[in-house]
Every structure is written in C-alpha cells, then in structure tokens.
C-alpha atoms as a PDB file:
ATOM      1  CA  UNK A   1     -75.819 -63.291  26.858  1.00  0.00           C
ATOM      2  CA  UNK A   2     -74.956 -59.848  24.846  1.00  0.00           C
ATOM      3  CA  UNK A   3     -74.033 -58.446  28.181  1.00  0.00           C
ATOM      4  CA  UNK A   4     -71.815 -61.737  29.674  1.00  0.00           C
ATOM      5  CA  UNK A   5     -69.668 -61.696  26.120  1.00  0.00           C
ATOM      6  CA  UNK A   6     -69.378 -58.268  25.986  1.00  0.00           C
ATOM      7  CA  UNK A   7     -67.829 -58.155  29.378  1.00  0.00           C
ATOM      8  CA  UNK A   8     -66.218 -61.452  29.011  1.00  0.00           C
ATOM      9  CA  UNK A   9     -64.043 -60.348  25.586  1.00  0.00           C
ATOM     10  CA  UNK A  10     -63.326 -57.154  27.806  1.00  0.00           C
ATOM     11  CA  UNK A  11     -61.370 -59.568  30.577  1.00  0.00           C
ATOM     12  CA  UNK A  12     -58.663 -60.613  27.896  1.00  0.00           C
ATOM     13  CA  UNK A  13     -56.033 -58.473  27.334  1.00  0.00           C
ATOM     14  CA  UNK A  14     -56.008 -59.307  23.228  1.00  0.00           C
ATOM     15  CA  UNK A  15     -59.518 -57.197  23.330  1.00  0.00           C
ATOM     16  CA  UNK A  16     -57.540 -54.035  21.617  1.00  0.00           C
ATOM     17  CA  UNK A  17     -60.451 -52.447  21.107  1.00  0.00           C
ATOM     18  CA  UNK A  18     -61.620 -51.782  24.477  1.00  0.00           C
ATOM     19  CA  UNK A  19     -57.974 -51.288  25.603  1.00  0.00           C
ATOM     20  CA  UNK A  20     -58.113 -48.295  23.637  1.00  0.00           C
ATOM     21  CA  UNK A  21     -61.293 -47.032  24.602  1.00  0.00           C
ATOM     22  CA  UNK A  22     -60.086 -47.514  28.083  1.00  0.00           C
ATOM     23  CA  UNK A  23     -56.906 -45.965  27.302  1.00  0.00           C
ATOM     24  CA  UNK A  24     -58.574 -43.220  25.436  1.00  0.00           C
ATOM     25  CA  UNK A  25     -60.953 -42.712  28.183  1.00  0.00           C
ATOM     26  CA  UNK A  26     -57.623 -42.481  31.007  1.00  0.00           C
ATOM     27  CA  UNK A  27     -56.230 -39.437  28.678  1.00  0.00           C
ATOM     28  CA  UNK A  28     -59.314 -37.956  28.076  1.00  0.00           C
ATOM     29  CA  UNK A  29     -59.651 -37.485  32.456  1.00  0.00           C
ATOM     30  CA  UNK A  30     -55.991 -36.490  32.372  1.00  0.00           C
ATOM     31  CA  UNK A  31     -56.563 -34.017  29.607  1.00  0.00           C
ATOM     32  CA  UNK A  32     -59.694 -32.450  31.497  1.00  0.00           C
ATOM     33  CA  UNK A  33     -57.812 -32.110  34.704  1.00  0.00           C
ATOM     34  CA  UNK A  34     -54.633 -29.957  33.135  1.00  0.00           C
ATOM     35  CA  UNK A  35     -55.857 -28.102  31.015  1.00  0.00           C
ATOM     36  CA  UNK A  36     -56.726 -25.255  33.849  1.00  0.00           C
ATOM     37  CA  UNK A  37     -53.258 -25.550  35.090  1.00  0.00           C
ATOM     38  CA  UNK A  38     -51.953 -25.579  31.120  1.00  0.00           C
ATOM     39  CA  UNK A  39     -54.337 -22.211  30.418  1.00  0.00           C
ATOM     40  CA  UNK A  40     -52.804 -20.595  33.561  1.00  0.00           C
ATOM     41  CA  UNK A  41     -49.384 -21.529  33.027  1.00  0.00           C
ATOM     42  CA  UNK A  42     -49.711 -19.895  28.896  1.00  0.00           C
ATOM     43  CA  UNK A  43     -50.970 -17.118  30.640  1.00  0.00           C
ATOM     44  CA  UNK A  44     -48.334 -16.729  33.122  1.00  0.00           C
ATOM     45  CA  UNK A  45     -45.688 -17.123  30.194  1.00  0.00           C
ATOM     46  CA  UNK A  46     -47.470 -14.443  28.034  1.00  0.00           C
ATOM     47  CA  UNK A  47     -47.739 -11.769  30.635  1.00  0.00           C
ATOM     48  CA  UNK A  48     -43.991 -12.682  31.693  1.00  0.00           C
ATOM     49  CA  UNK A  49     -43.238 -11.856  27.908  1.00  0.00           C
ATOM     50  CA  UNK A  50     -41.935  -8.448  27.256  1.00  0.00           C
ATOM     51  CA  UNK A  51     -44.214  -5.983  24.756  1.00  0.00           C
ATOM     52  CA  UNK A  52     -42.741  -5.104  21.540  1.00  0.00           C
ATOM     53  CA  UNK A  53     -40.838  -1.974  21.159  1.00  0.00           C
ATOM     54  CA  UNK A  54     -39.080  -0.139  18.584  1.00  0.00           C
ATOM     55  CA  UNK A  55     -35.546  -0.849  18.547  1.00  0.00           C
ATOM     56  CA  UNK A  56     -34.249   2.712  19.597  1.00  0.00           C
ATOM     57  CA  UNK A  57     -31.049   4.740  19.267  1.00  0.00           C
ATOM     58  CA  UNK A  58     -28.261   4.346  21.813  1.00  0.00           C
ATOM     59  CA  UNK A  59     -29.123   8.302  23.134  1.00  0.00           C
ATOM     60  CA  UNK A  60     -32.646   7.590  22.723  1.00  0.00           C
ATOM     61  CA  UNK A  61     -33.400   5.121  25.503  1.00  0.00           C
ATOM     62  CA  UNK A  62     -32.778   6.592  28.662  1.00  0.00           C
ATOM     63  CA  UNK A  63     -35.423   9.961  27.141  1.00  0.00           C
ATOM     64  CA  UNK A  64     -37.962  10.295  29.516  1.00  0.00           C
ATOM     65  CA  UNK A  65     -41.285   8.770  27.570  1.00  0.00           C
ATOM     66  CA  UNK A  66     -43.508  11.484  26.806  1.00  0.00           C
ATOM     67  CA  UNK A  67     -47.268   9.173  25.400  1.00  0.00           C
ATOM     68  CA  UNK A  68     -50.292  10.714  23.999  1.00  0.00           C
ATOM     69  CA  UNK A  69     -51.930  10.033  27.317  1.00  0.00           C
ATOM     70  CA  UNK A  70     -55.806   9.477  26.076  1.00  0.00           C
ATOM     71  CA  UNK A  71     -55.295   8.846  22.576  1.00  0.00           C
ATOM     72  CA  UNK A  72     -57.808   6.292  21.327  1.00  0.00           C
ATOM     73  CA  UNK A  73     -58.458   4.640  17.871  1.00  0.00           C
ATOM     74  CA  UNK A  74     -61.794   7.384  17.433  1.00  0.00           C
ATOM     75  CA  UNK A  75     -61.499   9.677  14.257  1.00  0.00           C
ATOM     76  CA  UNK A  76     -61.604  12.962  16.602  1.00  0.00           C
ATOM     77  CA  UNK A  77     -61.097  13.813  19.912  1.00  0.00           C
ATOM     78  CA  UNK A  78     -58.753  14.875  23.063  1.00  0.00           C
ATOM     79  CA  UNK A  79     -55.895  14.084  24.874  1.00  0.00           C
ATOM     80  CA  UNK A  80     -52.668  15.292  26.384  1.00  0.00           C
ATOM     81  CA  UNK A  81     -49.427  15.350  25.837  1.00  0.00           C
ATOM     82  CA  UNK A  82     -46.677  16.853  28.534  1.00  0.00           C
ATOM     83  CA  UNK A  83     -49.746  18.217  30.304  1.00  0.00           C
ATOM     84  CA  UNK A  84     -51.248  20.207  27.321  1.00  0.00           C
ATOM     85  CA  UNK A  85     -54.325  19.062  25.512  1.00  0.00           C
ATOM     86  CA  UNK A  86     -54.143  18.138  22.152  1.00  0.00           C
ATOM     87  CA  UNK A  87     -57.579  18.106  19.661  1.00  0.00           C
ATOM     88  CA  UNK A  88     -57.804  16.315  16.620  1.00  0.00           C
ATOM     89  CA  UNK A  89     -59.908  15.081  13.389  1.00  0.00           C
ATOM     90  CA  UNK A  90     -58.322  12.395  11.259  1.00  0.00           C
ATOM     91  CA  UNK A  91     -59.223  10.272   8.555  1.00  0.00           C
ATOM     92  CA  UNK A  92     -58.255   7.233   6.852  1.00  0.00           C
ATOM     93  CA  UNK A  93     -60.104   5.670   4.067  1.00  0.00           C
ATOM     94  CA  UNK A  94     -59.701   2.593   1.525  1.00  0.00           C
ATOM     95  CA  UNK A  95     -61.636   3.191  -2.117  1.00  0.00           C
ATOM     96  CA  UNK A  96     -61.346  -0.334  -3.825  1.00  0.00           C
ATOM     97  CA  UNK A  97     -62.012  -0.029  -7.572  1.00  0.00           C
ATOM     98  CA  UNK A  98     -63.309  -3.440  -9.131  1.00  0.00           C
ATOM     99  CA  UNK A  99     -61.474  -5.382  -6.237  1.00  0.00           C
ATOM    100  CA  UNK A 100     -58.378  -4.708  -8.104  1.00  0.00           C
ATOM    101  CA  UNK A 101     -57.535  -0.852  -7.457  1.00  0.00           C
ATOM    102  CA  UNK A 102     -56.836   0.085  -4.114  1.00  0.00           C
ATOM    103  CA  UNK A 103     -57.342   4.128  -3.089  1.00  0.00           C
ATOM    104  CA  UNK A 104     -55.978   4.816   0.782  1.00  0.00           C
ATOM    105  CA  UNK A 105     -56.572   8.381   1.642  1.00  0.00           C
ATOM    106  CA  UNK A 106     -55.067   9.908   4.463  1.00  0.00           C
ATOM    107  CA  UNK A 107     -55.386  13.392   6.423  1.00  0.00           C
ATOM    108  CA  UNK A 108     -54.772  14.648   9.919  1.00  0.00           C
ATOM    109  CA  UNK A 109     -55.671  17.969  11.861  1.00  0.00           C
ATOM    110  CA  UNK A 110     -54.882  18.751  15.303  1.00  0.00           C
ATOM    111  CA  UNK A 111     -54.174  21.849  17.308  1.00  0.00           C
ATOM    112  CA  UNK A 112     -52.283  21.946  20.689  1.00  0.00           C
ATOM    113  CA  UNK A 113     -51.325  25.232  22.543  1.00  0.00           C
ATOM    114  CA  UNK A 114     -52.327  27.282  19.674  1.00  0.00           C
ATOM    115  CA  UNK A 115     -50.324  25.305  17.074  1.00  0.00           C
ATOM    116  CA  UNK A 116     -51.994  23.894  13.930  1.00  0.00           C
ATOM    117  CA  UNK A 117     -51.368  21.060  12.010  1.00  0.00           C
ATOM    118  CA  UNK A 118     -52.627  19.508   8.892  1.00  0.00           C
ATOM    119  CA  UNK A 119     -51.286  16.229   6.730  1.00  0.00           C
ATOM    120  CA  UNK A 120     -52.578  15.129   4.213  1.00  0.00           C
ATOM    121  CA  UNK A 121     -51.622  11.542   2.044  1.00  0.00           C
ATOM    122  CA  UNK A 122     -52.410   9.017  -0.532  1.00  0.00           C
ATOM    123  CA  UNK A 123     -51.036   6.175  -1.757  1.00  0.00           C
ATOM    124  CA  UNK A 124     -52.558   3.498  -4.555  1.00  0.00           C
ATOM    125  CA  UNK A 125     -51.923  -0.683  -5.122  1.00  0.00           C
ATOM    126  CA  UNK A 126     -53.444  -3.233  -7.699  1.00  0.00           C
ATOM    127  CA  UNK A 127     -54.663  -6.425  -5.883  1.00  0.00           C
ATOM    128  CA  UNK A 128     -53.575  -9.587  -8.150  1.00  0.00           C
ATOM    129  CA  UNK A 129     -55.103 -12.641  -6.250  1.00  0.00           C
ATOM    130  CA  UNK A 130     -54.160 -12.254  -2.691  1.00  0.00           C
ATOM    131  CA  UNK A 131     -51.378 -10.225  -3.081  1.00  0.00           C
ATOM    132  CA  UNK A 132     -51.185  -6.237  -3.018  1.00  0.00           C
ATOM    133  CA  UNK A 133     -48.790  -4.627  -5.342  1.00  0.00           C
ATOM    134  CA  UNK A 134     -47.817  -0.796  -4.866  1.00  0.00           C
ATOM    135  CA  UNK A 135     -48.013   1.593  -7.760  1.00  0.00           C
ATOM    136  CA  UNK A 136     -47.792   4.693  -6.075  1.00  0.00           C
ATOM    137  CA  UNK A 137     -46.224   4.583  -2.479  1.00  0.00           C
ATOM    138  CA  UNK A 138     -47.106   6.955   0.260  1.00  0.00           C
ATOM    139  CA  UNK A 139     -46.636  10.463  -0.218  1.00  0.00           C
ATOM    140  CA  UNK A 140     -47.811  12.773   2.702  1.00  0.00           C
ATOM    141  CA  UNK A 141     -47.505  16.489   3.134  1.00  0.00           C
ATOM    142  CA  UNK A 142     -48.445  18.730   6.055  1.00  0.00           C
ATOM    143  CA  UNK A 143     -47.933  22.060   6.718  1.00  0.00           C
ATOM    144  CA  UNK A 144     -47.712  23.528  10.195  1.00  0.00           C
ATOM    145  CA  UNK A 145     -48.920  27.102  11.327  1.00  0.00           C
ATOM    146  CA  UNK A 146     -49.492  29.260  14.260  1.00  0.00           C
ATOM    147  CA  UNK A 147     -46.416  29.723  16.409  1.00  0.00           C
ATOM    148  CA  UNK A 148     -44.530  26.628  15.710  1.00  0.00           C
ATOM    149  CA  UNK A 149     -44.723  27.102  11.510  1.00  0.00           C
ATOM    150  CA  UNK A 150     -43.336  24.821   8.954  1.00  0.00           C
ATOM    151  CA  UNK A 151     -43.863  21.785   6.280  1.00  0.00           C
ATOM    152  CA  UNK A 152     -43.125  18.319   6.413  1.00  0.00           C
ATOM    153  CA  UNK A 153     -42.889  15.859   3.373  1.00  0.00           C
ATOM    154  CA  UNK A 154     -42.965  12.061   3.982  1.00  0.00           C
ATOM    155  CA  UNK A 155     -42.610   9.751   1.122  1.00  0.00           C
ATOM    156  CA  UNK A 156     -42.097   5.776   0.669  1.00  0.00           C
ATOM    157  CA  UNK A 157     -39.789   4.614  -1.466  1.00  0.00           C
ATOM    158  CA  UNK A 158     -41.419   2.144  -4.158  1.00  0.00           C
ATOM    159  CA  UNK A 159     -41.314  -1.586  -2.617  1.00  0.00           C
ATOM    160  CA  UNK A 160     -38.972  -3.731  -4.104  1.00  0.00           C
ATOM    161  CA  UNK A 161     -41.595  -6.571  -3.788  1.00  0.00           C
ATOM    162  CA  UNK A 162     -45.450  -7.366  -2.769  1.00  0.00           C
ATOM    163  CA  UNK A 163     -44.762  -7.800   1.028  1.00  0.00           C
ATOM    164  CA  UNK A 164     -41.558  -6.142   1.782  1.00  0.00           C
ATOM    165  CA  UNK A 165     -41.340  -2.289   2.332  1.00  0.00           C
ATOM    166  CA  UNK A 166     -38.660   0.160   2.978  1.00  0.00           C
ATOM    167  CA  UNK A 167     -38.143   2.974   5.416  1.00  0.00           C
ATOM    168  CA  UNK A 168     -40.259   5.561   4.750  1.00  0.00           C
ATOM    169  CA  UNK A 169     -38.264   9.039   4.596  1.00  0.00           C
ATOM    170  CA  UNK A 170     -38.901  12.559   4.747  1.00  0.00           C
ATOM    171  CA  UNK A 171     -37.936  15.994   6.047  1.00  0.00           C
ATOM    172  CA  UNK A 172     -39.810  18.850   8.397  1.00  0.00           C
ATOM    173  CA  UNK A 173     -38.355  22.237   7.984  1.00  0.00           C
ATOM    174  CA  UNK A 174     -39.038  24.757  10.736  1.00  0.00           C
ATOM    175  CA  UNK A 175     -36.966  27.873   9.667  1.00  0.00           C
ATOM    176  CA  UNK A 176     -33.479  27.267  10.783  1.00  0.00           C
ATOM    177  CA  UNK A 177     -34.740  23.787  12.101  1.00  0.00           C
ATOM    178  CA  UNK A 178     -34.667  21.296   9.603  1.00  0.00           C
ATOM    179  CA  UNK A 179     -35.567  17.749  10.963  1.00  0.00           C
ATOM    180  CA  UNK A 180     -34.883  14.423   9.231  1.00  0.00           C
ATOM    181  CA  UNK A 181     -37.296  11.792   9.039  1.00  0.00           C
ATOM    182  CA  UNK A 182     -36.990   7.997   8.666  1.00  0.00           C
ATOM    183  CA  UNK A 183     -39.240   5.252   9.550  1.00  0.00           C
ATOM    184  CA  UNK A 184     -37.738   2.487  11.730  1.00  0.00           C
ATOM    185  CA  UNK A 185     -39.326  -1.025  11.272  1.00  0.00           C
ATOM    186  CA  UNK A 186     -37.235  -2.918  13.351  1.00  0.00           C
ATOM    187  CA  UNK A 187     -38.177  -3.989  16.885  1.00  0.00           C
ATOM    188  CA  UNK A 188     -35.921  -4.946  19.910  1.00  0.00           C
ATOM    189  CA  UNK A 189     -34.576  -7.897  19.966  1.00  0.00           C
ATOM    190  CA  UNK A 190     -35.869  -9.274  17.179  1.00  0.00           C
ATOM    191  CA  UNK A 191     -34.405  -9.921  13.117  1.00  0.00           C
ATOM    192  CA  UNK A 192     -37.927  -9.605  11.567  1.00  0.00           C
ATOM    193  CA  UNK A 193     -39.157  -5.875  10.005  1.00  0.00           C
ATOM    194  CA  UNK A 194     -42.665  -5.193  10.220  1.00  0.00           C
ATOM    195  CA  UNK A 195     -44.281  -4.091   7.152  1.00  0.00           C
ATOM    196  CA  UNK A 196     -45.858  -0.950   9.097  1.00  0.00           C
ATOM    197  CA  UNK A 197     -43.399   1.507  10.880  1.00  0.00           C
ATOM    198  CA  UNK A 198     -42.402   0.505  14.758  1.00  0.00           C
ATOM    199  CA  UNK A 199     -42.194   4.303  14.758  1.00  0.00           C
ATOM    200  CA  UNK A 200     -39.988   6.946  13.058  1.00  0.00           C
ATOM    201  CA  UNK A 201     -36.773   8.795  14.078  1.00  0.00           C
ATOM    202  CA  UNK A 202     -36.142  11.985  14.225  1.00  0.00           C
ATOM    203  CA  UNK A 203     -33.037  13.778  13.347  1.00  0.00           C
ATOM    204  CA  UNK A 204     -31.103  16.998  13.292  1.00  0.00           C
ATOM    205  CA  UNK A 205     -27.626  17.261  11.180  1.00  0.00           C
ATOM    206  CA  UNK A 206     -27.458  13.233  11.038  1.00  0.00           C
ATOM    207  CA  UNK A 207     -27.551  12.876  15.396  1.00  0.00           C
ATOM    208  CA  UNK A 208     -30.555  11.134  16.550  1.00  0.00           C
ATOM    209  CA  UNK A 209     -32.542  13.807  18.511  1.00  0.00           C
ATOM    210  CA  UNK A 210     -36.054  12.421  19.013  1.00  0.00           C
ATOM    211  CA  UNK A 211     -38.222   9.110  18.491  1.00  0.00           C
ATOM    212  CA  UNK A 212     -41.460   8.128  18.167  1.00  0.00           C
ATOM    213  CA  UNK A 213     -42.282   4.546  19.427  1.00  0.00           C
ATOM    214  CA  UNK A 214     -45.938   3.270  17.514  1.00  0.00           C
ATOM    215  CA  UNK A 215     -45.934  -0.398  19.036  1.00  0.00           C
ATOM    216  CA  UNK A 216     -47.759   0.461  22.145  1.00  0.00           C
ATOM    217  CA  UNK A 217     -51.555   0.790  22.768  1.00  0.00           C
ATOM    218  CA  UNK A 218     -50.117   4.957  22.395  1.00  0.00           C
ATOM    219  CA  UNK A 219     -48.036   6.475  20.745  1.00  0.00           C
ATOM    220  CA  UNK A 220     -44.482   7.717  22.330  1.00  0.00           C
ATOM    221  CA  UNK A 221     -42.193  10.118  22.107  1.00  0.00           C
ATOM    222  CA  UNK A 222     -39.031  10.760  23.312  1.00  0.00           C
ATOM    223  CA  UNK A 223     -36.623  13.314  22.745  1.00  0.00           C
ATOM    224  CA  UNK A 224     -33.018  14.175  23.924  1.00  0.00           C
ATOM    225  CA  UNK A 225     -31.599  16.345  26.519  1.00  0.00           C
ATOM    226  CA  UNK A 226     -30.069  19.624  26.303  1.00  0.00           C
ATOM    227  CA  UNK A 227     -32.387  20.863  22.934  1.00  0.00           C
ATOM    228  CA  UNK A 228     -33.730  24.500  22.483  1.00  0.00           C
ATOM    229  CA  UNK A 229     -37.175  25.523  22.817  1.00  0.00           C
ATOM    230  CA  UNK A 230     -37.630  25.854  19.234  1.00  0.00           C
ATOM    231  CA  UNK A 231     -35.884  22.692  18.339  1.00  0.00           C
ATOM    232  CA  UNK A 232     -38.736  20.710  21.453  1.00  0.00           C
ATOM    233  CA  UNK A 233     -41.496  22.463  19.670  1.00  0.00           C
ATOM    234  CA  UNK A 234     -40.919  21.696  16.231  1.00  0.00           C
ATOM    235  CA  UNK A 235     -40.257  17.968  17.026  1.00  0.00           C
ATOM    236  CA  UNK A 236     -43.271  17.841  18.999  1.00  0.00           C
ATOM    237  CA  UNK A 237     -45.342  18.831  15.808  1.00  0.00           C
ATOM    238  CA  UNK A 238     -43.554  16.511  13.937  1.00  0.00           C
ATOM    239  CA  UNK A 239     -44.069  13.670  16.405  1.00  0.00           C
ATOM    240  CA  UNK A 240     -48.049  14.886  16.772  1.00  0.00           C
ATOM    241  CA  UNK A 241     -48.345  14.445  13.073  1.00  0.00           C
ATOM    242  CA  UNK A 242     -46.675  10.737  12.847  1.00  0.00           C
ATOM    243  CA  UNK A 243     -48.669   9.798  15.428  1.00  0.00           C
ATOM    244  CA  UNK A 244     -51.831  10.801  14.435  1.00  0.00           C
ATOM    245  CA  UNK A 245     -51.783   9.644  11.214  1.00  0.00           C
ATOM    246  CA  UNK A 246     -53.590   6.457  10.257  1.00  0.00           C
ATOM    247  CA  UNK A 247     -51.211   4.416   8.413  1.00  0.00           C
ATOM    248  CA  UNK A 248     -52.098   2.733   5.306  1.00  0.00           C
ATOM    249  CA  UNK A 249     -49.886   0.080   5.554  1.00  0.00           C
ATOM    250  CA  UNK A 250     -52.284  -1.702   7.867  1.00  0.00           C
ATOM    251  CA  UNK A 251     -56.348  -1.901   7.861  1.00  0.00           C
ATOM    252  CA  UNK A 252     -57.596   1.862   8.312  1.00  0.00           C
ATOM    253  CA  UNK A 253     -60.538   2.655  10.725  1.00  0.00           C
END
C-alpha cells in the first residue's frame, strides 16, 4: 500500500514535491553533462587572455626583449642574460616582532662578465589588525664594482595610506652616466596600480632609455637603440640589480 500511494500522489501534477525532485534531478543530469564543455570553454577563454605587462614607454616597446633566461625563484644560482652568465646569492627575509613589528631585509649579489654587484635594503611596518602600516619605507643601496663601477640609491616615498603605495624612485650614477630610476605600477590596459612594481624605468636626462618588465615568470629588459657601450653596461647593472632583488612589497621567499 506504501508503495501504490507513493506512486499514486506522484501521478498528480499538485504533488510539488516530487516535481521538484524530478526537476532537480533533470538539472542535476544537465549540470553533469556541461560542465566538461564549461571547464574547457574557461580554459579556452583564459589562455585566449593576454598576460599582464607593464605599461611601457612609447620608445620602449618595439626594444628587442632581453629576459634573464633561467632565472628561478632559488636564493642562488645561474642564468644568462644576452648570452653571458650571470651568478647570484640573494636574500629576503621578514622578522615579525610580537605580530605587530614587521622587519623585511633585503640584499642581492651577483657577478656577470667580471662585474660585481651588491644591494642591500630594509624597510619596517606595524601590523594593526589586518592591516600593515609603513613606518619606514624601502630604502636600498648598492654599489657596483669591477669594470662597470658605480652606486645606486632606491627609496619609497612614505605611503599616503595602508594599501596604496607610490613609485618608488632612485638614481644610479656611473661616472658621467647618471641613470634615473622610477618604479612603474601600472599595467597595460588596465586603470588599477599594483601595490608591487610592474617593473621600473630607466632614464637618462628625463628620455626613457631602458625598462625593466617584472610581470612575467622573468624578468625583462629592454633598452633603446643607438646607446654607447658604457651607457648598455651601466643599465644592464642597474636592470640586474632590480631584478634580482626580492621585493618586500609582496611575501619574500
């Protein structure tokens, strides 16, 4: 008798209940059967999406891209840039003092073609809650010997608020070549910053001579035509030192 009424009730159309089941049951099959067409169409769209660059210079984006062709995330290691090997050691570490103090350290050393490099950087926030507050702002220094000598001080303007951040800025100076230094945070084709450089350009008597791109899996750089082998060198320390620095505006390894 259970099984007649049961069935029975089901034969009328006023029997919401099992209309929805049924009805939840159709979508359910529905569901099951798209969703390997729905995965492979999001994954079709994604790959047909174009990766995030910096947004670069007018005179910057037809420069041939020169990447750090082996660079991984390690602490030390090897790899090339315009066919000469680079080495390296770089650290980055976070000291948090009573959850509230934050200490991010900073240093870099690499050598390429005889050329030495070494940075070195700090920068402190106080954690209130969930949100970081700067109270010192990057400041990073490096100092460049061997044939291609110089120094280069980087330094971030104080934030004017817990998740905004200005352009970083700084200067390299290679004996007559003095390079300008600013942080670019804006990507193409898009109004929103990131909080972490996109990369930095790199300039010579205010005209855009070189940039380094950071949104890839490596870093990029790319420099303008016609420059003198001093000028090429002295970017290219410049650019090795950017790049190899682990940035304490994001989680350090």
């Amino acid at each position: 008798m259970t099984t007649i009424r049961s069935f029975h009730s089901c034969s009328f159309p006023s029997c919401t209940g099992c209309s929805a089941a049924l009805a939840r049951t159709a979508v359910d099959r529905v569901w099951r059967s798209a969703a390997p067409l729905i995965a492979s169409l999001s994954l079709v769209a994604c790959a047909a999406l174009p990766p995030a660059r910096m947004a670069l210079p007018a005179d910057l984006e037809a420069a041939a891209p020169l990447p750090f062709e082996g660079l991984g995330g390690g602490r030390s290691g090897r790899f090339t840039l315009e066919g000469q090997a680079v080495t390296f050691r770089r650290m980055g570490d976070a000291l948090s003092v009573f959850d509230r103090l934050r200490l991010d350290r900073v240093s870099v050393e690499f050598e390429r073609a005889g050329a030495q490099g070494r940075c070195d950087g700090r920068a402190v926030g106080v954690t209130v809650g969930i949100v970081d507050t700067p109270a010192q702002p990057l400041a990073l220094n490096c100092r460049f010997t061997g044939p291609v000598a110089g120094e280069l001080i980087l330094e971030e303007p104080r934030l004017a608020g817990a998740g905004t951040r200005q352009a970083r800025e700084g200067q390299a100076t290679f004996g007559a070549v003095v390079i300008d230094i600013r942080s670019e945070h804006a990507l193409a084709g898009s109004t929103l910053p990131l909080a972490q450089p996109a990369g930095y350009r790199l300039m010579i008597q205010g005209r855009d001579v070189a940039a380094l791109e950071l949104t890839g899996g490596e870093p990029v750089l790319r420099r303008t035509a016609g420059l003198g082998e001093e000028a090429r060198a002295a970017l290219t320390q410049v650019a090795l030192a950017l790049g190899l620095l682990f940035d304490p505006a994001v989680t350090l390894g």
